[in-house]
C-alpha atoms as a PDB file:
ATOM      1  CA  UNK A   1     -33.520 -17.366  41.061  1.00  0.00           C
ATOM      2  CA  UNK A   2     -31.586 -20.147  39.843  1.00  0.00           C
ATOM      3  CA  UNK A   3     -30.521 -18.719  36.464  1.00  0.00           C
ATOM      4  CA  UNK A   4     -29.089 -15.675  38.724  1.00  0.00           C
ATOM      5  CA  UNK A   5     -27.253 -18.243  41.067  1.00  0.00           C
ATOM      6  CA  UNK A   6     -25.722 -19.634  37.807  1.00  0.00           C
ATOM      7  CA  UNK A   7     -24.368 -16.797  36.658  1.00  0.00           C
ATOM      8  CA  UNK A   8     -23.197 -15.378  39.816  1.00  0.00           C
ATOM      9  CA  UNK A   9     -21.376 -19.192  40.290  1.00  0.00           C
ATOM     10  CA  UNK A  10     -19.924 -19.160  36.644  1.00  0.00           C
ATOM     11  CA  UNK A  11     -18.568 -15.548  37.078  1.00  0.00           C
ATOM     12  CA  UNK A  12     -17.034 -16.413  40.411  1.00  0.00           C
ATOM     13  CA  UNK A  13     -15.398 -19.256  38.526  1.00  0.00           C
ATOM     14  CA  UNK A  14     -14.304 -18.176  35.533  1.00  0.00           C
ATOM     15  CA  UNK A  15     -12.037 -15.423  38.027  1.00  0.00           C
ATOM     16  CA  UNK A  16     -10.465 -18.450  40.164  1.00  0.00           C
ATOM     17  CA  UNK A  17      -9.569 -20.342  37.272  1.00  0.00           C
ATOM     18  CA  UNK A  18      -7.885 -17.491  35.505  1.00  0.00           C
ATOM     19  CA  UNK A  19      -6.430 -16.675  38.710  1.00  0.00           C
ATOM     20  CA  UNK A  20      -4.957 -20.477  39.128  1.00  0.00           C
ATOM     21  CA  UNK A  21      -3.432 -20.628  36.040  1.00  0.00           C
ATOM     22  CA  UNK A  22      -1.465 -17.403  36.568  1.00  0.00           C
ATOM     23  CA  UNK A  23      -0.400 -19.072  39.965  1.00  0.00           C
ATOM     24  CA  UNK A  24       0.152 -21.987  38.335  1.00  0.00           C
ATOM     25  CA  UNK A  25       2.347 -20.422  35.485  1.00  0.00           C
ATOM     26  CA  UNK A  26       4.270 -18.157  38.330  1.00  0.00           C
ATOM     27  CA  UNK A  27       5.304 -21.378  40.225  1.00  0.00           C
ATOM     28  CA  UNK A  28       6.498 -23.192  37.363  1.00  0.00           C
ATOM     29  CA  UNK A  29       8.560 -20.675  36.314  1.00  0.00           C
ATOM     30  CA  UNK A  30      10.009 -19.795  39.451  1.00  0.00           C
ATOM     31  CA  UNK A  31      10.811 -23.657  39.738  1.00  0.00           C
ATOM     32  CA  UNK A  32      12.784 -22.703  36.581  1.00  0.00           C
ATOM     33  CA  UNK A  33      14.403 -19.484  36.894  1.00  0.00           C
ATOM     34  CA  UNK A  34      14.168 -18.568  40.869  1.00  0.00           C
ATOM     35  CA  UNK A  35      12.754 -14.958  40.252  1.00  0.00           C
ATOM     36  CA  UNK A  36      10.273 -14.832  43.537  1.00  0.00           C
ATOM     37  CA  UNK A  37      12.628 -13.981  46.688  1.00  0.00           C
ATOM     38  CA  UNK A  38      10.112 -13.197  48.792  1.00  0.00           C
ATOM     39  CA  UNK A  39       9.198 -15.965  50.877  1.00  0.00           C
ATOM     40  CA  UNK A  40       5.938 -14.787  52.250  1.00  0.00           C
ATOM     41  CA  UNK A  41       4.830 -14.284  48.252  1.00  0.00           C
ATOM     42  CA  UNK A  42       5.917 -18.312  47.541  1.00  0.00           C
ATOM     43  CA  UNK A  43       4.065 -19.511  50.586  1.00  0.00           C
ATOM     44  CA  UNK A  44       0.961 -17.343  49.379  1.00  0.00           C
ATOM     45  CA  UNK A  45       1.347 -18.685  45.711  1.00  0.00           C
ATOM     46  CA  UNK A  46       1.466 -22.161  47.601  1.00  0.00           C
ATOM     47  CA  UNK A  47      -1.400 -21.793  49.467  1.00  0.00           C
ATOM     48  CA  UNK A  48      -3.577 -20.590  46.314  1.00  0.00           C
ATOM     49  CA  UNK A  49      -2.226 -23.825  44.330  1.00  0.00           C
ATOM     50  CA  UNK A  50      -3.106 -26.079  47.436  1.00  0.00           C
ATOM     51  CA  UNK A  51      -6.976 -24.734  48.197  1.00  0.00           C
ATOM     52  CA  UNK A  52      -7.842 -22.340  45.046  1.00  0.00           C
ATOM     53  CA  UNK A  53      -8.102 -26.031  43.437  1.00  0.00           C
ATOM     54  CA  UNK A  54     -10.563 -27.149  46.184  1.00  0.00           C
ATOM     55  CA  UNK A  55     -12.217 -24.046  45.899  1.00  0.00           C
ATOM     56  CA  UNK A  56     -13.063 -24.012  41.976  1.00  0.00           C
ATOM     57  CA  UNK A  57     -13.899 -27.392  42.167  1.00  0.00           C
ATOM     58  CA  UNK A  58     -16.412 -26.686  44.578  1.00  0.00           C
ATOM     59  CA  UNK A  59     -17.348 -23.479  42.834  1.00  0.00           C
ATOM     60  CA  UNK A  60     -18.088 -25.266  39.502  1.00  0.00           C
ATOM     61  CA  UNK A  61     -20.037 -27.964  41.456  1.00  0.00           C
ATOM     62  CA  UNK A  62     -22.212 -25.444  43.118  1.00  0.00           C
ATOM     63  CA  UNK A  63     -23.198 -23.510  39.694  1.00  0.00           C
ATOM     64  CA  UNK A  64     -23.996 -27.540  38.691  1.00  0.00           C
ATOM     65  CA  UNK A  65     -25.480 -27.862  41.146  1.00  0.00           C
ATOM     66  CA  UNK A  66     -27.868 -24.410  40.935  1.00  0.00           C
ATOM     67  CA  UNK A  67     -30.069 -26.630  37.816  1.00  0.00           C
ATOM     68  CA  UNK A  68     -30.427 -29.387  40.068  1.00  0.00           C
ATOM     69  CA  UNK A  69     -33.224 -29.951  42.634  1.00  0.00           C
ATOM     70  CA  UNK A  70     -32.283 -29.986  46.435  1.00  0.00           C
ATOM     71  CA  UNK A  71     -31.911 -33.721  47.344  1.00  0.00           C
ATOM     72  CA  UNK A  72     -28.651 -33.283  44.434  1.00  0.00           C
ATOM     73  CA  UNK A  73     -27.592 -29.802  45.820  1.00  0.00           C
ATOM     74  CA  UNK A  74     -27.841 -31.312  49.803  1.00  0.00           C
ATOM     75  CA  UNK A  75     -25.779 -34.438  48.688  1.00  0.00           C
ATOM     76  CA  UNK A  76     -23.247 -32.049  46.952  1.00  0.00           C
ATOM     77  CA  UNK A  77     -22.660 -30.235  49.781  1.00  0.00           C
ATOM     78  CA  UNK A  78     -22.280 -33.016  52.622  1.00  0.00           C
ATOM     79  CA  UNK A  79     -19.511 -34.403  50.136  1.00  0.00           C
ATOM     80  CA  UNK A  80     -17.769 -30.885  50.101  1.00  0.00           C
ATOM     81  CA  UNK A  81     -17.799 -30.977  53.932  1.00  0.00           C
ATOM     82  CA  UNK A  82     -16.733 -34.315  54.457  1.00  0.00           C
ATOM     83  CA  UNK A  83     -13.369 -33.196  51.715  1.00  0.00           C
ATOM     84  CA  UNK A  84     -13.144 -29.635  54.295  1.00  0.00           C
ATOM     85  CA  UNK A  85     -13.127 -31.676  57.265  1.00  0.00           C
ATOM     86  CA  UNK A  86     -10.288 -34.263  56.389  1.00  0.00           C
ATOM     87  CA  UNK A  87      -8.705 -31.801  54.749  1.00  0.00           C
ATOM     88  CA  UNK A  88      -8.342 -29.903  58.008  1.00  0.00           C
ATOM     89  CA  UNK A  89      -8.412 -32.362  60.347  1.00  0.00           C
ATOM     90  CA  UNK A  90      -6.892 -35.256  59.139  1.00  0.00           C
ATOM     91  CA  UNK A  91      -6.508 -37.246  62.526  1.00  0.00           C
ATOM     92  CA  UNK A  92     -10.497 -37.775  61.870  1.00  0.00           C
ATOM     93  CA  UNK A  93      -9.809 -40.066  58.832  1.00  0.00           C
ATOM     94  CA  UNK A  94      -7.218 -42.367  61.104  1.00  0.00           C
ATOM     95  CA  UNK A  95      -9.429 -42.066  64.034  1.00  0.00           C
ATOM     96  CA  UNK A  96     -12.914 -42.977  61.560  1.00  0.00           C
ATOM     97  CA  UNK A  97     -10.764 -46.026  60.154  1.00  0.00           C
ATOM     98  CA  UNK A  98      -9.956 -46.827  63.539  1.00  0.00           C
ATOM     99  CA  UNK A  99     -12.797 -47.488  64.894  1.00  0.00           C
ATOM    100  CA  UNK A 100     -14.145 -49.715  61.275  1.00  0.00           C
ATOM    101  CA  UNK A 101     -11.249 -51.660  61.810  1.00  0.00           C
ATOM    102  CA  UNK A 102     -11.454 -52.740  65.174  1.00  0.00           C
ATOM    103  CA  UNK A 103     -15.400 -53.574  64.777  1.00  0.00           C
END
């Protein structure tokens, strides 16, 4: 079952990362030339750059992590959701740093 949770995980992959560097390239060159108007389409492309990173990166770590045994793929995936939940609620990092401090 692993080898199939590879592949799956390596196909998923290999799309994001193709599809990053095309939003990648698209931004760069709009930086350059201005040819994206629309600014629904630039706050899409800037949303892709911003969490398609996070998301290959956690993509690639889970088809890692699909060789590994659990204790690996469990500590793998509490780091992920620690990243998700600053990343979305970033008053929890002030608040956890907070309450070190003052200890």
């Amino acid at each position: 079952m692993s080898k199939v949770m590879e592949k799956i995980w390596d196909i998923i992959g290999e799309i994001l990362a193709v599809v990053l560097v095309v939003v990648y390239a698209l931004l760069i060159l709009n930086a350059n030339f201005n040819f994206i108007g629309n600014v629904t389409v630039l706050k899409i492309f800037d949303i892709l750059r911003t969490y398609g990173s996070l998301v290959l990166i956690g993509v690639v770590g889970l088809e890692a992590m699909s060789k590994r045994n659990f204790i690996f793929k469990l500590i793998f995936l509490i780091l992920c959701a620690i990243i998700v939940v600053f990343l979305f609620f970033p008053d929890t990092y002030s608040n956890l740093i907070g309450v070190i401090a003052h200890k």
